[in-house]
C-alpha atoms as a PDB file:
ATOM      1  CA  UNK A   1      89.269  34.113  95.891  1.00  0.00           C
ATOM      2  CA  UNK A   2      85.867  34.671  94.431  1.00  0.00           C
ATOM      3  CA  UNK A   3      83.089  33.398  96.465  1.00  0.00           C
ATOM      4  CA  UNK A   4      85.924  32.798  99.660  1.00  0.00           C
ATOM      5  CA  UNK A   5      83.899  31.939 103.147  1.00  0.00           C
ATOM      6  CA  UNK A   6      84.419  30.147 106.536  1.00  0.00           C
ATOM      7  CA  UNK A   7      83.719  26.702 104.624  1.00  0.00           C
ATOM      8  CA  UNK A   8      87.442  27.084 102.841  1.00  0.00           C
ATOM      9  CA  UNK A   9      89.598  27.719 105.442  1.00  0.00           C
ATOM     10  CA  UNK A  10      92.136  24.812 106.055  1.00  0.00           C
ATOM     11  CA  UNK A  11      92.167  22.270 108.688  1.00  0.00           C
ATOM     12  CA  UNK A  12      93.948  23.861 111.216  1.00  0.00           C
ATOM     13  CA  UNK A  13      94.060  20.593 113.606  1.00  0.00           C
ATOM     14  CA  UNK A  14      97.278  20.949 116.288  1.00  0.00           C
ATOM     15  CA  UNK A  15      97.722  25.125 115.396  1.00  0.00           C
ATOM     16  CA  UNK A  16      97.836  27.517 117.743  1.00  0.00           C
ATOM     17  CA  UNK A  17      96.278  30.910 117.494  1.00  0.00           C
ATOM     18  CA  UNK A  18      96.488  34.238 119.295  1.00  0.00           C
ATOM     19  CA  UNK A  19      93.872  36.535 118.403  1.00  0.00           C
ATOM     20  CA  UNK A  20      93.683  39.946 120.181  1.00  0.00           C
ATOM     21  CA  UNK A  21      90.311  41.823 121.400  1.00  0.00           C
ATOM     22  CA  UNK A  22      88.226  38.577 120.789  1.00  0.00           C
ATOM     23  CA  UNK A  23      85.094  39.255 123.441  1.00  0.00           C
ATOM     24  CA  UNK A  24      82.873  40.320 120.519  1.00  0.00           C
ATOM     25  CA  UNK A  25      82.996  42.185 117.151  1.00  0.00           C
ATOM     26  CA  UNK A  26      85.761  40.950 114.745  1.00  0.00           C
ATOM     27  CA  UNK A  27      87.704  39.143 116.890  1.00  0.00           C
ATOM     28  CA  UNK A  28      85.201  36.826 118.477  1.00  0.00           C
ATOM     29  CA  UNK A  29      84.025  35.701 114.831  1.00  0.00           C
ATOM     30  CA  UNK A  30      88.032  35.347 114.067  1.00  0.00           C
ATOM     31  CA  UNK A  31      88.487  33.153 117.425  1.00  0.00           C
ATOM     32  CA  UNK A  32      85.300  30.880 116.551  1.00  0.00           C
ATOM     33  CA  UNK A  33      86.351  30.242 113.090  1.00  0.00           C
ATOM     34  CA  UNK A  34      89.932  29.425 113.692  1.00  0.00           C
ATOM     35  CA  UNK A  35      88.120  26.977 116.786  1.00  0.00           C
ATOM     36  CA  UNK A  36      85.910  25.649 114.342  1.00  0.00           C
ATOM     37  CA  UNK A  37      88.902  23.885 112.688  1.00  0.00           C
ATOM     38  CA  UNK A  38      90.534  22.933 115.076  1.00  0.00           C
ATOM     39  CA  UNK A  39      93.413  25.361 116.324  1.00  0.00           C
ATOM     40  CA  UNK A  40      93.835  25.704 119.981  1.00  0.00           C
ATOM     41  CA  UNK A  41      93.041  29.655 120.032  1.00  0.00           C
ATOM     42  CA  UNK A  42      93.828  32.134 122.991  1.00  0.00           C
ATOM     43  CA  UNK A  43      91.182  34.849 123.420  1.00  0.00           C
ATOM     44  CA  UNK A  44      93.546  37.730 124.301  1.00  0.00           C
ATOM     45  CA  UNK A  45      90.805  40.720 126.253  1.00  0.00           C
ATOM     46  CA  UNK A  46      91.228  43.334 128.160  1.00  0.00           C
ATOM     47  CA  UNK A  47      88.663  42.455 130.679  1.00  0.00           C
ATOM     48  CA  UNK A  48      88.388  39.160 132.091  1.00  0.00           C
ATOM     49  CA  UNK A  49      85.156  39.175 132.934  1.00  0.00           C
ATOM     50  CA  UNK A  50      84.721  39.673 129.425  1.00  0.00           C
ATOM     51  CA  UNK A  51      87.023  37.018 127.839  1.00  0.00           C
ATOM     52  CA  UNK A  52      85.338  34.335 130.096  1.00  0.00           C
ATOM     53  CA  UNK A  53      81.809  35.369 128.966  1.00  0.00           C
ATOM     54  CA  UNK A  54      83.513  35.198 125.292  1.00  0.00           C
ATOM     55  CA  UNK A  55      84.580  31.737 125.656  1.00  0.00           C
ATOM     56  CA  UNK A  56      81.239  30.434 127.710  1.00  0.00           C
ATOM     57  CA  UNK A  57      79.419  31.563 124.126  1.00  0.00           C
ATOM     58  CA  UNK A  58      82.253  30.199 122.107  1.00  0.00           C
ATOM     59  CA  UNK A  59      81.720  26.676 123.700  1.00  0.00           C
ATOM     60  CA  UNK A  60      78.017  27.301 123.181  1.00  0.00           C
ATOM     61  CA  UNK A  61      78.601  27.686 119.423  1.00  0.00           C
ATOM     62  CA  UNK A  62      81.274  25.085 118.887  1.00  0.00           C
ATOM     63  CA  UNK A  63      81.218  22.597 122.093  1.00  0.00           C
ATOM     64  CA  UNK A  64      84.610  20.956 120.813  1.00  0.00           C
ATOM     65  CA  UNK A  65      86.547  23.905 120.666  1.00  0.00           C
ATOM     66  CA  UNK A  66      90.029  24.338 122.305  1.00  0.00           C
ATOM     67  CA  UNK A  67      90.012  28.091 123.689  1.00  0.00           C
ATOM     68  CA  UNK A  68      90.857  29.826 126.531  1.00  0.00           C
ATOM     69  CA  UNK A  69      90.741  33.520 128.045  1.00  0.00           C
ATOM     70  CA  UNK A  70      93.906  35.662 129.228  1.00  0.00           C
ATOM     71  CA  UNK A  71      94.086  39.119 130.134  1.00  0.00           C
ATOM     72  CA  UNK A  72      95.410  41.469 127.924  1.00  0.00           C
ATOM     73  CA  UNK A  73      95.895  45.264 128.026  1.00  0.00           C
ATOM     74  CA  UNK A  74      97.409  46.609 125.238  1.00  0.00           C
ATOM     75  CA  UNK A  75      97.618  49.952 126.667  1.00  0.00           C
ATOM     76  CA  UNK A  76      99.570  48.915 129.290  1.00  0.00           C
ATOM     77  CA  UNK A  77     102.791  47.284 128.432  1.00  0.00           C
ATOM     78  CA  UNK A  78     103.444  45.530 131.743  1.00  0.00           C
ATOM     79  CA  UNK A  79     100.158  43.839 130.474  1.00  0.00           C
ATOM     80  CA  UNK A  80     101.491  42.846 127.498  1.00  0.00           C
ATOM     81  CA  UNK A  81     104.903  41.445 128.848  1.00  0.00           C
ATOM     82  CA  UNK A  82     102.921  39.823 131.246  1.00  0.00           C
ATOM     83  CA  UNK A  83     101.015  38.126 128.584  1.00  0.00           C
ATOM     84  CA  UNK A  84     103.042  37.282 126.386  1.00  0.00           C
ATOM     85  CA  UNK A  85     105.432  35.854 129.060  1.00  0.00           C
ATOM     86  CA  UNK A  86     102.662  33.685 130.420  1.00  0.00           C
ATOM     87  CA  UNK A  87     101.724  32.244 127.097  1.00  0.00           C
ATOM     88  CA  UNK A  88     102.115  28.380 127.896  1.00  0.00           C
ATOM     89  CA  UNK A  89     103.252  27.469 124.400  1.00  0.00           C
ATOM     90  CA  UNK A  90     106.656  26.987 122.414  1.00  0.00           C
ATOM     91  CA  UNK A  91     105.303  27.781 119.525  1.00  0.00           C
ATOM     92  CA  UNK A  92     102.631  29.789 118.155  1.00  0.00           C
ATOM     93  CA  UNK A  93     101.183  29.528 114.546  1.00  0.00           C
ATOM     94  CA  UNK A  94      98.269  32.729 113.745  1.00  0.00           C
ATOM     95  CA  UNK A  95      98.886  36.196 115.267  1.00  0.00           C
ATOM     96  CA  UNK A  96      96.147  38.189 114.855  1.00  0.00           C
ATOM     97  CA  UNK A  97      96.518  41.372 115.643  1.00  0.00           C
ATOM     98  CA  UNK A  98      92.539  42.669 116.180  1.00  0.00           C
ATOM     99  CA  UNK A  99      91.978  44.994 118.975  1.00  0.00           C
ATOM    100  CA  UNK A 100      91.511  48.482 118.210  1.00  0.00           C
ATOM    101  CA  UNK A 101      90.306  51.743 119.557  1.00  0.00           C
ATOM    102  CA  UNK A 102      88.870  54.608 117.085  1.00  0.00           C
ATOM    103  CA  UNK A 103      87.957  58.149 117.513  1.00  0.00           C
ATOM    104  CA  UNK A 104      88.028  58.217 121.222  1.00  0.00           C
ATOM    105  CA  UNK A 105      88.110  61.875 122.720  1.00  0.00           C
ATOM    106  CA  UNK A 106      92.016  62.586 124.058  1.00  0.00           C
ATOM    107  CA  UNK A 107      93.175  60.517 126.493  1.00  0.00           C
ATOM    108  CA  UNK A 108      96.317  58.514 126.917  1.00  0.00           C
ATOM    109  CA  UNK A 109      97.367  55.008 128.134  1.00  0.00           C
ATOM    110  CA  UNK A 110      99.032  53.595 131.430  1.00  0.00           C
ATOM    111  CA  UNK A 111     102.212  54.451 129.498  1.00  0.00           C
ATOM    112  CA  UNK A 112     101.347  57.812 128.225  1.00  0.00           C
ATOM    113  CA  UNK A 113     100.569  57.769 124.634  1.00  0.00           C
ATOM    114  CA  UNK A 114      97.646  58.457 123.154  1.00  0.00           C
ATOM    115  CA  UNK A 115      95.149  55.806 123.557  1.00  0.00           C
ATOM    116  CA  UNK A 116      94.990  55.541 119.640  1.00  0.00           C
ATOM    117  CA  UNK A 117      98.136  55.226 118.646  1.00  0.00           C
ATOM    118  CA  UNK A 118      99.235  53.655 122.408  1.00  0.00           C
ATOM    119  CA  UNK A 119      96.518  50.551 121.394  1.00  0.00           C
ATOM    120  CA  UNK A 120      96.334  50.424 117.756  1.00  0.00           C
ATOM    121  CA  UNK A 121      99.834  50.545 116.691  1.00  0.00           C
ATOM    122  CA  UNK A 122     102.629  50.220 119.499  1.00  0.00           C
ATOM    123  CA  UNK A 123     100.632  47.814 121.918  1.00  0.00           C
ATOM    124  CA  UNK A 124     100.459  45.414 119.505  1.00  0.00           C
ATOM    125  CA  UNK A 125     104.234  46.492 117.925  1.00  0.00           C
ATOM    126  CA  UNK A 126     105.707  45.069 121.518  1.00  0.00           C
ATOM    127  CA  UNK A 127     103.044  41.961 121.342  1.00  0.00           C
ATOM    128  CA  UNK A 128     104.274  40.898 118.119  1.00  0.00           C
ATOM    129  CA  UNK A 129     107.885  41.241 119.166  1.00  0.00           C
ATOM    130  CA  UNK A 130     107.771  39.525 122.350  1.00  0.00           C
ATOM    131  CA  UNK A 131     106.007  36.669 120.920  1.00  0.00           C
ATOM    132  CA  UNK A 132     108.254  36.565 117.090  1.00  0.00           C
ATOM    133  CA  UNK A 133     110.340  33.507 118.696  1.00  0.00           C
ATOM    134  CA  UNK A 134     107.311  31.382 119.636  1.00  0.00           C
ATOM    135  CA  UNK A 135     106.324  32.572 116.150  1.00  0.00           C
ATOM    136  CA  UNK A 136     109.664  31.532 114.125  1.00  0.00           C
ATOM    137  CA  UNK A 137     109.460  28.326 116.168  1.00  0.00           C
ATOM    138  CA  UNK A 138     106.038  27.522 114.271  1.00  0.00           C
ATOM    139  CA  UNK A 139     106.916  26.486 110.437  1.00  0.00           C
ATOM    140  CA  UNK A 140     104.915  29.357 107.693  1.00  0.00           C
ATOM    141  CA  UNK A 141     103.312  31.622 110.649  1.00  0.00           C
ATOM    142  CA  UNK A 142     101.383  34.178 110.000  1.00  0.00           C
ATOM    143  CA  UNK A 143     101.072  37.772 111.632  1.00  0.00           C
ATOM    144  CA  UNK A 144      97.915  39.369 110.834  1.00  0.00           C
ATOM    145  CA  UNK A 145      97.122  42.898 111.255  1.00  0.00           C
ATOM    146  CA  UNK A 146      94.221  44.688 111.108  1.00  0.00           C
ATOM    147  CA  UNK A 147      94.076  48.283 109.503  1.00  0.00           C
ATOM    148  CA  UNK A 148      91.403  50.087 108.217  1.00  0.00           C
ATOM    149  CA  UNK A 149      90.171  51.365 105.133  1.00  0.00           C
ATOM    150  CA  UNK A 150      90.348  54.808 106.459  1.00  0.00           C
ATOM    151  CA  UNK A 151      93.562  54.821 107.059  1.00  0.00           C
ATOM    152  CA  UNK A 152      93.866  57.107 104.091  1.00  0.00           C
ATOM    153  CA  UNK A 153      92.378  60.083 105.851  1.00  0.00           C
ATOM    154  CA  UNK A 154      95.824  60.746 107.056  1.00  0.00           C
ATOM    155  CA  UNK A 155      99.809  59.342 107.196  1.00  0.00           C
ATOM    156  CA  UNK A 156     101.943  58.558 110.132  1.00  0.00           C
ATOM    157  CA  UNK A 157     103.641  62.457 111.373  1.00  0.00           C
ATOM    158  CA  UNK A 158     107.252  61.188 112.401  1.00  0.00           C
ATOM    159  CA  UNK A 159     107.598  64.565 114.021  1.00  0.00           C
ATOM    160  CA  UNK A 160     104.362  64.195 116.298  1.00  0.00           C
ATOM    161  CA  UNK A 161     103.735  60.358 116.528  1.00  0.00           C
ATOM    162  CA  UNK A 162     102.061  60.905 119.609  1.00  0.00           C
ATOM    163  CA  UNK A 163      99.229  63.263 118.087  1.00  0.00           C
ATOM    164  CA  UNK A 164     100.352  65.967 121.042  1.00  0.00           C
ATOM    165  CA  UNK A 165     100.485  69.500 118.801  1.00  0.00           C
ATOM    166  CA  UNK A 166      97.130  68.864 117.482  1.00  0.00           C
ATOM    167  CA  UNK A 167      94.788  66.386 118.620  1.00  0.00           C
ATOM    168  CA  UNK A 168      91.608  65.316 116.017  1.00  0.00           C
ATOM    169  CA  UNK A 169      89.701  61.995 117.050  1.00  0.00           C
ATOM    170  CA  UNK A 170      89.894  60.787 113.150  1.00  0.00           C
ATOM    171  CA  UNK A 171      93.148  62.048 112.182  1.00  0.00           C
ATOM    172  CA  UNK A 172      94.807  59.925 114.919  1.00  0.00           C
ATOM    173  CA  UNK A 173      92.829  57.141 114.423  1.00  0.00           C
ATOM    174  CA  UNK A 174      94.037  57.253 110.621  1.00  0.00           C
ATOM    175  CA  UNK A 175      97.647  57.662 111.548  1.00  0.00           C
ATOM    176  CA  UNK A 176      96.969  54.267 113.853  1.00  0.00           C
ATOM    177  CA  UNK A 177      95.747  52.399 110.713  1.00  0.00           C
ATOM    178  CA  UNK A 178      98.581  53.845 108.580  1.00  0.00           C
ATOM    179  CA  UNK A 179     100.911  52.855 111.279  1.00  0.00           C
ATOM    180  CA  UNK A 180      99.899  49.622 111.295  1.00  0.00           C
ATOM    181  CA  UNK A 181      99.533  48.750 107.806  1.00  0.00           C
ATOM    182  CA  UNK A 182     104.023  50.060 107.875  1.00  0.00           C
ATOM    183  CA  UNK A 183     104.228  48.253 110.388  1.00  0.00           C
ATOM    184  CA  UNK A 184     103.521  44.783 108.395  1.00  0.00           C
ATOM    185  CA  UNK A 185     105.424  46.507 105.271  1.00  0.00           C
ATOM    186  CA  UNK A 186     108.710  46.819 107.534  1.00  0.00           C
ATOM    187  CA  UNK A 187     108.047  43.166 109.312  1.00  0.00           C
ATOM    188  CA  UNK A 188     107.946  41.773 106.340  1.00  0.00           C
ATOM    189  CA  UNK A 189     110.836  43.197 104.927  1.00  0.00           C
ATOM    190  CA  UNK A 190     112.819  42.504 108.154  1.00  0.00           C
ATOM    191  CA  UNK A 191     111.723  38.799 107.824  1.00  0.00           C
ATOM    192  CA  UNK A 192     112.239  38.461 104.681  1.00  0.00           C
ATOM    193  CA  UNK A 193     115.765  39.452 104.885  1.00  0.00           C
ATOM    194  CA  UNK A 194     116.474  36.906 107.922  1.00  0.00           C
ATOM    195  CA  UNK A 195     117.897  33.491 107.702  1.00  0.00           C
ATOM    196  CA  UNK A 196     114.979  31.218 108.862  1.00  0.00           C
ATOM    197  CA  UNK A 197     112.650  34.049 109.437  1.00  0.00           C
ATOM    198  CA  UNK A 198     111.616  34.282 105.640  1.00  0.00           C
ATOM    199  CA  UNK A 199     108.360  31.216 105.583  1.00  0.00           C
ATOM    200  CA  UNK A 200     107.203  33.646 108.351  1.00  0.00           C
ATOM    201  CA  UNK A 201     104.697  36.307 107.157  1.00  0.00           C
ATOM    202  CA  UNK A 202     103.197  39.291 107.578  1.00  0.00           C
ATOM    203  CA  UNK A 203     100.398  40.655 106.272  1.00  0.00           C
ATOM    204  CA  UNK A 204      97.176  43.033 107.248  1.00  0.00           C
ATOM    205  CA  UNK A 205      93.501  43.091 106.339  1.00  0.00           C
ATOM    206  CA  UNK A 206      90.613  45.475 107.048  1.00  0.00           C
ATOM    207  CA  UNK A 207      86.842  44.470 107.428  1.00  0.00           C
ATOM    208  CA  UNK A 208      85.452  47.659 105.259  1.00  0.00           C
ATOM    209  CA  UNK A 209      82.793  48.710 106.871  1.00  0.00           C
ATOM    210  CA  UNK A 210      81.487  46.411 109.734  1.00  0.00           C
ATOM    211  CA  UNK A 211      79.353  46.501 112.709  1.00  0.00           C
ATOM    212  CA  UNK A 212      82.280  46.020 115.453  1.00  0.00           C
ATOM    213  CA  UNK A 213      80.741  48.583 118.490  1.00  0.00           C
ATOM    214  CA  UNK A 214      83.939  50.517 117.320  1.00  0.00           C
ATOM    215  CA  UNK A 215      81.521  53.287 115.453  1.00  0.00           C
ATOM    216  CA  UNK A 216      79.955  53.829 118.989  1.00  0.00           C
ATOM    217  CA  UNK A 217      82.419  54.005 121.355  1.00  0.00           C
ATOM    218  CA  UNK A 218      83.820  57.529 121.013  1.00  0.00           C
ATOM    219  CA  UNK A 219      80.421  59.042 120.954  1.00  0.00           C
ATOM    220  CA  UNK A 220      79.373  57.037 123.933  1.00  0.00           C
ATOM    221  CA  UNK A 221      82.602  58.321 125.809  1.00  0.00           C
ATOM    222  CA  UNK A 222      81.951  61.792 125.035  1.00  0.00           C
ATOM    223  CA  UNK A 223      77.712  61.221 125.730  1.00  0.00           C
ATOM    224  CA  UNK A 224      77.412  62.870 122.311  1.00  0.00           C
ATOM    225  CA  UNK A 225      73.876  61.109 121.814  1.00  0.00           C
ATOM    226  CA  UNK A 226      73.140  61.587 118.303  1.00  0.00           C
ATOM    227  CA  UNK A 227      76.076  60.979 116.973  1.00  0.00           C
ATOM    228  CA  UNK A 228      75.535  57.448 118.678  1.00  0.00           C
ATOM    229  CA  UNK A 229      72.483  57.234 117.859  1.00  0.00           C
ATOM    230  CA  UNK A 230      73.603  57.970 114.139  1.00  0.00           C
ATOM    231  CA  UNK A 231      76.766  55.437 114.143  1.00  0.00           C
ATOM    232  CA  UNK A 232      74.072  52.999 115.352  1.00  0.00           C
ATOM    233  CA  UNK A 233      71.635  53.171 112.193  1.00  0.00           C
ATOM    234  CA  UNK A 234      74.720  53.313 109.746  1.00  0.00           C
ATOM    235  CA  UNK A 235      75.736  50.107 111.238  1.00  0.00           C
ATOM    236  CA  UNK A 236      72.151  48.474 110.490  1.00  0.00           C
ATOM    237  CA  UNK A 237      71.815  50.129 107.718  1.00  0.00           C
ATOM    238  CA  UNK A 238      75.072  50.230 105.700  1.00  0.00           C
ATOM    239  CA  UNK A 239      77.733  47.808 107.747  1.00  0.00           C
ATOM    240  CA  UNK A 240      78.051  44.088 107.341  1.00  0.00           C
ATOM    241  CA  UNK A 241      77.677  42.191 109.998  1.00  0.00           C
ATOM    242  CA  UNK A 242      81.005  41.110 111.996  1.00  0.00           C
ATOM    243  CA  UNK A 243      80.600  37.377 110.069  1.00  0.00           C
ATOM    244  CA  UNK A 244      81.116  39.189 106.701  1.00  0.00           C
ATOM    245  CA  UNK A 245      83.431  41.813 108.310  1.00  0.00           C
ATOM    246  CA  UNK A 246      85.607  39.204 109.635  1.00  0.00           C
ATOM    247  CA  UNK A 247      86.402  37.050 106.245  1.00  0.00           C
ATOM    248  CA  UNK A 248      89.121  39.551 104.649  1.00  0.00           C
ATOM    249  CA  UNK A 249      90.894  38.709 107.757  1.00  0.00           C
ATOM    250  CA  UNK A 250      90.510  35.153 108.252  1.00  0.00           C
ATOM    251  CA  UNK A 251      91.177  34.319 104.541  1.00  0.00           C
ATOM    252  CA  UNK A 252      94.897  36.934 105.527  1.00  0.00           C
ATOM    253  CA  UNK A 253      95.352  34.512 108.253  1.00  0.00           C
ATOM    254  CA  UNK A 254      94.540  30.468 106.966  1.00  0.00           C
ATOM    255  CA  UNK A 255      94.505  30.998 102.960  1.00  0.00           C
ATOM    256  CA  UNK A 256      97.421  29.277 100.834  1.00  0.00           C
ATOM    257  CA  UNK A 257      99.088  31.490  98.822  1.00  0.00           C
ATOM    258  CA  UNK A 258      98.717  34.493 100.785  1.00  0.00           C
ATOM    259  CA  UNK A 259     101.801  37.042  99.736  1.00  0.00           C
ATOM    260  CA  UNK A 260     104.104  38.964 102.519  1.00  0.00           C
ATOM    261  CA  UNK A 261     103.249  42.408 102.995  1.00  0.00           C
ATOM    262  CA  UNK A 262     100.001  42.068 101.258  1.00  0.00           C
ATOM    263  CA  UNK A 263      96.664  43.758 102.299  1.00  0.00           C
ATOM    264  CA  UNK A 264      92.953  42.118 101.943  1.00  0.00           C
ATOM    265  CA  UNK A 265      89.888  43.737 102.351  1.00  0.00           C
ATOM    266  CA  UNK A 266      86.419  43.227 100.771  1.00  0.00           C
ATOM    267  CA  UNK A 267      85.783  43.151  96.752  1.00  0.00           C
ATOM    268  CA  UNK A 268      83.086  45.935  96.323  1.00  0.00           C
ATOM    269  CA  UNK A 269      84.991  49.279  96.619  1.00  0.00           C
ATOM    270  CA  UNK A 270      86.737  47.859  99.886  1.00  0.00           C
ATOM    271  CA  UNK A 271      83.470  48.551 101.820  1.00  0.00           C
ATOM    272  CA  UNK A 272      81.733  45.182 101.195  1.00  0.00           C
ATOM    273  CA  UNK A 273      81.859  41.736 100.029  1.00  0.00           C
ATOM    274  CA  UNK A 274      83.976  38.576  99.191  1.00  0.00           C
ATOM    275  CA  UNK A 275      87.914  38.920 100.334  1.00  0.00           C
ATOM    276  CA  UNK A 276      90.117  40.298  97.529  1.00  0.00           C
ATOM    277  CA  UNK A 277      93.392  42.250  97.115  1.00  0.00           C
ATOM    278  CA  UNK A 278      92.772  45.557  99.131  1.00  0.00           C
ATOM    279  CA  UNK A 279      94.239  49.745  97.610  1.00  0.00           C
ATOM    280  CA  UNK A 280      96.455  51.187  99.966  1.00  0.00           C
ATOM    281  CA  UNK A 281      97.702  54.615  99.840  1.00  0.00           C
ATOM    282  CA  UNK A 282     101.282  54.653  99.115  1.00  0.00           C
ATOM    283  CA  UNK A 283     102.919  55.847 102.224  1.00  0.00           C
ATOM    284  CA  UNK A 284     102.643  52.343 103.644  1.00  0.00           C
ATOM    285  CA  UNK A 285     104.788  51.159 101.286  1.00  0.00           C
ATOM    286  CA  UNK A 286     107.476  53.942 102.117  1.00  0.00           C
ATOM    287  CA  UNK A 287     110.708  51.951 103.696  1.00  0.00           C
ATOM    288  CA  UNK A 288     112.309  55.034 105.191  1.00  0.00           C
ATOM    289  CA  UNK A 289     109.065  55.722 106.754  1.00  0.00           C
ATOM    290  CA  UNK A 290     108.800  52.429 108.012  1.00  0.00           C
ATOM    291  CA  UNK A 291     112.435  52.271 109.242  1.00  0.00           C
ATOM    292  CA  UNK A 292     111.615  55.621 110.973  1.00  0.00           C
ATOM    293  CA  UNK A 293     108.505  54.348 112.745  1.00  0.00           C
ATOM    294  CA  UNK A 294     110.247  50.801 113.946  1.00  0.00           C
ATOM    295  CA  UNK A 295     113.015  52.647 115.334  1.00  0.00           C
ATOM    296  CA  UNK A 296     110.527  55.108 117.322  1.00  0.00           C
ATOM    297  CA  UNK A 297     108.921  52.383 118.211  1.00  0.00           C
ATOM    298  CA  UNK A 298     111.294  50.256 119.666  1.00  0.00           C
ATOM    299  CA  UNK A 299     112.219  53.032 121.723  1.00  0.00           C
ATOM    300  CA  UNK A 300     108.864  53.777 123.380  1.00  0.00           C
ATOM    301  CA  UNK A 301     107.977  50.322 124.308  1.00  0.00           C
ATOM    302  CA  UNK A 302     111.332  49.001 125.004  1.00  0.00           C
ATOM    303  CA  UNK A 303     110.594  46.165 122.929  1.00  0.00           C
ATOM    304  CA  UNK A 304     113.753  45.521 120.774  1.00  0.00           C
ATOM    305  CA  UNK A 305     113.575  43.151 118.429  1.00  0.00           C
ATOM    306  CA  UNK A 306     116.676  41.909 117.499  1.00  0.00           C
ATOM    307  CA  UNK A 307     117.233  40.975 120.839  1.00  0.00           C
ATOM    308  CA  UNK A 308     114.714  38.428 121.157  1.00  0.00           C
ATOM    309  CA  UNK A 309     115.210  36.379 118.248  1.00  0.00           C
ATOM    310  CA  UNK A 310     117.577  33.407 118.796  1.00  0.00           C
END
């Protein structure tokens, strides 16, 4: 894994790829790189506007590339049945699960959780499960998710997954990254245990610390100027760019001999660096936690997934 880049990802020729919030930051670097060689990738955005712009550039950068835009709200799960019902493909190979919100001031979604955990973790919980039989129809796919290094500021609160007693900007964007990296610990269990389901794999990533615009966005919301002004030299400063930010995940997603339920972020004290086997904090390894937080979860978005899967 030493020394891992763009240049050792797999051909990827006749693969199709979903890759969530992919107008900029992370995602767009994902979406090119996947393009590069060869899979047919769908730039899943918010805004279309945006998505369009995305793949305009894209084409700019890599003229051959197979992409397209489609609208995708994962705060709003009409959006994301909508999606995910429109997707014109049987199969589909690479999930990447990208988008992300982080230390917004309180608000909540079209659904009524808060935006953090509403985006982060169950927007993309009902994505994943109303795509899975595309996904088992597509030999050794792979469901990335991203999580965060910081996700150790704080664990998932089964008694307040919806951050309502208490509300604090970092603490629920923590929970979101812990809730995502349980969520890949009890997919891949669940797969695992499945006849046909087991070549199928889960697995998360984290960038460290990269310049995605995320850093900005909550201070920009709130027009709390110097603390924008501050996130904006710590990205120049400290961050890697999106192109190094972006490698833990694309080696998670195209890499051989990438394990189930495993976790990659960058070599030098997760913050920086070459792809490598990422710490986690030890809740996200907790099955009755997980098993807890599927089951809430299939209740608030509806999104059941035994009764998709064939």
């Amino acid at each position: 894994m030493t020394g891992w880049n763009t240049g050792d990802i797999p051909d990827l020729d006749g693969r199709v790829a979903v890759v969530t919030g992919a107008n900029g930051g992370l995602g767009y670097v994902i979406a090119r790189e996947l393009a590069r060689k060869g899979a047919s990738v769908v730039l899943a955005c918010r805004s279309a506007e945006r998505g369009s712009a995305a793949v305009e550039r894209l084409l700019d950068e890599v003229p051959a590339a197979a992409v397209e835009p489609a609208r995708l709200d994962l705060g709003d799960l009409a959006s994301v049945r909508e999606f995910a019902y429109g997707l014109p493909y049987e199969r589909v190979d690479l999930l990447v699960n990208n988008a992300g919100v982080m230390a917004l001031p309180h608000s909540t979604t079209t659904d009524g959780f808060e935006t953090q955990f509403g985006v982060n973790h169950l927007g993309h919980f009902a994505l994943t499960g109303l795509l899975l039989p595309s996904l088992l129809a597509a030999p050794g796919a792979r469901i990335v998710t991203v999580s965060s290094l910081l996700h150790v500021l704080a664990n998932v609160d089964p008694r307040d997954l919806n951050n309502v007693r208490r509300y604090g900007r970092w603490t629920a964007y923590a929970r979101s990254k812990s809730a995502n990296l349980l969520f890949t610990h009890e997919l891949a269990r669940r797969l695992a245990g499945r006849e046909g389901a087991s070549d199928v794999r889960a697995v998360a990533a984290h960038p460290g610390y990269a310049e995605t615009g995320l850093s900005t966005a909550g201070p920009r919301a709130e027009g709390r100027r110097l603390a924008e002004r501050l996130a904006r030299l710590g990205n120049r400063v400290v961050a890697q760019s999106p192109e190094a930010g972006a490698l833990p995940v694309l080696y998670a997603a195209t890499a051989p001999g990438v394990p189930s339920d495993s976790f990659t972020g960058p070599s030098f004290a997760m913050w920086r660096g070459a792809p490598a086997p990422s710490w986690r904090a030890s809740w996200t390894t907790d099955d009755a936690m997980g098993e807890r937080l599927w089951a809430a979860s299939e209740r608030l978005t509806g999104v059941i997934y035994e009764s998709l899967l064939p």
